[in-house]
N, C-alpha and C. Protein backbone atom coordinates (compact mmCIF):
# COMPACT_ATOMS: atom_id res chain seq x y z
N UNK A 1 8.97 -19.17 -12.30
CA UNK A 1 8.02 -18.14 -11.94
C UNK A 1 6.88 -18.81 -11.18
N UNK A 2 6.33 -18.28 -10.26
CA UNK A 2 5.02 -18.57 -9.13
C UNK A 2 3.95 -18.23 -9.47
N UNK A 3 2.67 -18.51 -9.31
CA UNK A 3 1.58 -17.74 -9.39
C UNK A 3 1.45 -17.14 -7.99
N UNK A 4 1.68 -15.92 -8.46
CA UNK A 4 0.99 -14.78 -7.05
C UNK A 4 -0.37 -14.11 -7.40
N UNK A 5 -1.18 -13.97 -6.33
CA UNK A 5 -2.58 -13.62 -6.19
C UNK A 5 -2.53 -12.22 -5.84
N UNK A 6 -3.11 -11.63 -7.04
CA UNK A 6 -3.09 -9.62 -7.11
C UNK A 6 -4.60 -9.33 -6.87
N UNK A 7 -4.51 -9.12 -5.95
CA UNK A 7 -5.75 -8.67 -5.42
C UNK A 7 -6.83 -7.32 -6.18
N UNK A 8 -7.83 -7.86 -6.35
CA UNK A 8 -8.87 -7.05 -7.75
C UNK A 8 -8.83 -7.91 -8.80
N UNK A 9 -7.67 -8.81 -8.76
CA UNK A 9 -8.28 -9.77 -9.75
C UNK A 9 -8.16 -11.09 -9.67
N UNK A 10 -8.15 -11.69 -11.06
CA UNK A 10 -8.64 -13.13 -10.74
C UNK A 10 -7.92 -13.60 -12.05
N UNK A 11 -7.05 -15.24 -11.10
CA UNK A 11 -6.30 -15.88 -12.54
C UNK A 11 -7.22 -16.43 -13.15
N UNK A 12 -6.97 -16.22 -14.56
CA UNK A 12 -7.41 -16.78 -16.15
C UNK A 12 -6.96 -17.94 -16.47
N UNK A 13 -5.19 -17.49 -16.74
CA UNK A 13 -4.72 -19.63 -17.13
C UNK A 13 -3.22 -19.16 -17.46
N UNK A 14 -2.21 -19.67 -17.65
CA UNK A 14 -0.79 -19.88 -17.14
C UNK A 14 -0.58 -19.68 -18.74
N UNK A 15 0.84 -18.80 -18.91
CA UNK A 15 0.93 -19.07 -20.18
C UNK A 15 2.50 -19.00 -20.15
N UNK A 16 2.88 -19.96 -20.73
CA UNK A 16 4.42 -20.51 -20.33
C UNK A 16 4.58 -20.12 -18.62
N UNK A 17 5.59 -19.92 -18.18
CA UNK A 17 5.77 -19.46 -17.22
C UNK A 17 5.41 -18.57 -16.49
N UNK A 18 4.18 -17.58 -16.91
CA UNK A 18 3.79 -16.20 -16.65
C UNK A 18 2.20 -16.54 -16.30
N UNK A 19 1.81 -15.90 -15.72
CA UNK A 19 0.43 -16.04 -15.44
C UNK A 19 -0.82 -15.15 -15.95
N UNK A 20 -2.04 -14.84 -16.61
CA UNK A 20 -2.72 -13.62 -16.98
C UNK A 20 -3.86 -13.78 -16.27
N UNK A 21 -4.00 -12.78 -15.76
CA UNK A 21 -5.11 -12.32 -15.03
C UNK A 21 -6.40 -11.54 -15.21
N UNK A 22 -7.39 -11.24 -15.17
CA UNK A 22 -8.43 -10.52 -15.46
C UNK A 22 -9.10 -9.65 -14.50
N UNK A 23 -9.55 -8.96 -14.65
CA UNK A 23 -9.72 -7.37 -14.19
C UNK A 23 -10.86 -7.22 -14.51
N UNK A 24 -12.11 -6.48 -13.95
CA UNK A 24 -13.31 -6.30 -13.89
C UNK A 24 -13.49 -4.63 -13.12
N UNK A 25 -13.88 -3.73 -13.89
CA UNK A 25 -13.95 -2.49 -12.90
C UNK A 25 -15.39 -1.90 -13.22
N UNK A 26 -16.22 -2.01 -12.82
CA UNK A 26 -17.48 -1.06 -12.33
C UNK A 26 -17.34 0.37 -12.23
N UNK A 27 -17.47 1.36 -12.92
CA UNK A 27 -17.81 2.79 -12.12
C UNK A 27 -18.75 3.01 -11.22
N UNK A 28 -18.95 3.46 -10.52
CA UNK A 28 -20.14 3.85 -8.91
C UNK A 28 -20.96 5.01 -9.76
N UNK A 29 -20.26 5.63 -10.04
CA UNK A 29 -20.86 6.83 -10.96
C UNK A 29 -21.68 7.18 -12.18
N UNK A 30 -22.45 7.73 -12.78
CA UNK A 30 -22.71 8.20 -13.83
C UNK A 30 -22.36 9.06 -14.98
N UNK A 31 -21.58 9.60 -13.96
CA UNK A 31 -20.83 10.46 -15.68
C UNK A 31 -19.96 9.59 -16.41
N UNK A 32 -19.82 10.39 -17.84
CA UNK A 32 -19.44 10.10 -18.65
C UNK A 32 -17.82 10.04 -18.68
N UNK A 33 -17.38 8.57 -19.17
CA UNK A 33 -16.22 8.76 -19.37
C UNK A 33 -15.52 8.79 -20.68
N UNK A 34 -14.62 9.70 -21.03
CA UNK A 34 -14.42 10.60 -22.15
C UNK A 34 -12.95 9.58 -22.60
N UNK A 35 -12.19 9.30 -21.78
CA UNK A 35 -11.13 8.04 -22.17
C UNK A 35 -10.69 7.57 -21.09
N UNK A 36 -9.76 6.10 -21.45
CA UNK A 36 -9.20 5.48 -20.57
C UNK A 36 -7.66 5.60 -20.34
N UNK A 37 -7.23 5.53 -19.41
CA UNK A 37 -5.66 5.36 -20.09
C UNK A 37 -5.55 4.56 -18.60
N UNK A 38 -4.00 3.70 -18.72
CA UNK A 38 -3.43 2.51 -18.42
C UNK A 38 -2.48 2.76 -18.13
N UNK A 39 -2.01 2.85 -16.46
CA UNK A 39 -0.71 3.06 -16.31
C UNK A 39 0.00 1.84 -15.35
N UNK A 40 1.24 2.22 -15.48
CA UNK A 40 1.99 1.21 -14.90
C UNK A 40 2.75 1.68 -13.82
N UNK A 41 2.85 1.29 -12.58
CA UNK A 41 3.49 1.44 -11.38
C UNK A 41 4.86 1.74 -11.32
N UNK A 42 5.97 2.02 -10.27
CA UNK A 42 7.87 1.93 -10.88
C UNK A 42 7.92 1.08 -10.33
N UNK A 43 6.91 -0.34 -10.33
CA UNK A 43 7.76 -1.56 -9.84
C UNK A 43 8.50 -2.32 -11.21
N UNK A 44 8.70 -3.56 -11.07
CA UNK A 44 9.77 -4.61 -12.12
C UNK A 44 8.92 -5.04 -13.06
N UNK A 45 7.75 -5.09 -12.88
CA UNK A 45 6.92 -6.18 -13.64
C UNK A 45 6.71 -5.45 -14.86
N UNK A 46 6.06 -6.52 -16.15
CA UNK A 46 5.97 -5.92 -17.41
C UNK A 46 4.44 -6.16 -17.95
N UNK A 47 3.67 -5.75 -17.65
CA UNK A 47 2.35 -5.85 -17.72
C UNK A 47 1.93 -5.67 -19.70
N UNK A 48 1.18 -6.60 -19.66
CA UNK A 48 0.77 -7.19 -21.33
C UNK A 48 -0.75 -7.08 -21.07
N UNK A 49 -1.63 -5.96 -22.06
CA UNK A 49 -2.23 -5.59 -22.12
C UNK A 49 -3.32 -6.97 -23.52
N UNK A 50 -4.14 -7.41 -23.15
CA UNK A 50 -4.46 -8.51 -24.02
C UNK A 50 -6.17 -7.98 -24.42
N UNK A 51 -6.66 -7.29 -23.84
CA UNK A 51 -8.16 -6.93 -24.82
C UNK A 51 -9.08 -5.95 -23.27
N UNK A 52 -9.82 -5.05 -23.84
CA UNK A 52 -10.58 -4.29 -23.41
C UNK A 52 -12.00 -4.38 -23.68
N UNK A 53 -12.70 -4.73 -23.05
CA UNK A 53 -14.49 -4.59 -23.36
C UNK A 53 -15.16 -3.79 -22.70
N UNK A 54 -15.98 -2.69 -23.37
CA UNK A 54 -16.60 -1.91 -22.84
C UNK A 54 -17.87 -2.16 -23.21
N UNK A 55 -18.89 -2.09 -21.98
CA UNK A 55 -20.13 -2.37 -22.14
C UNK A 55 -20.58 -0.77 -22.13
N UNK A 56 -21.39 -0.37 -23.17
CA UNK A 56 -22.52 0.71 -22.60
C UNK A 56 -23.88 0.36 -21.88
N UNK A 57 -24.37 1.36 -21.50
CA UNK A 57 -26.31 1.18 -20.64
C UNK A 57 -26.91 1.14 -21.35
């Protein structure tokens, strides 16, 4: 397996053969957001969900 560069984010550190990445998203906005949800594309890949931090104002 390769490290490929996914643009919006940024590699973290290699774990066996697989790579994890980190993700940073800003809202522009002010309203309130009521939930999140997490979806996955119909490409091949198997995306591993490893921790969520939410900051409030």
């Amino acid at each position: 397996m390769q490290r490929v560069d996914v643009p919006g984010s940024e590699f973290a550190f290699q774990l066996g053969s697989h790579q994890v990445r980190s993700l940073s998203i800003a809202p522009q906005r002010r309203d309130v957001i009521e939930r999140i949800e997490f979806l996955k594309g119909p490409d091949d890949t198997a995306p591993i969900l490893f921790a969520v931090t939410i900051e409030t104002r």
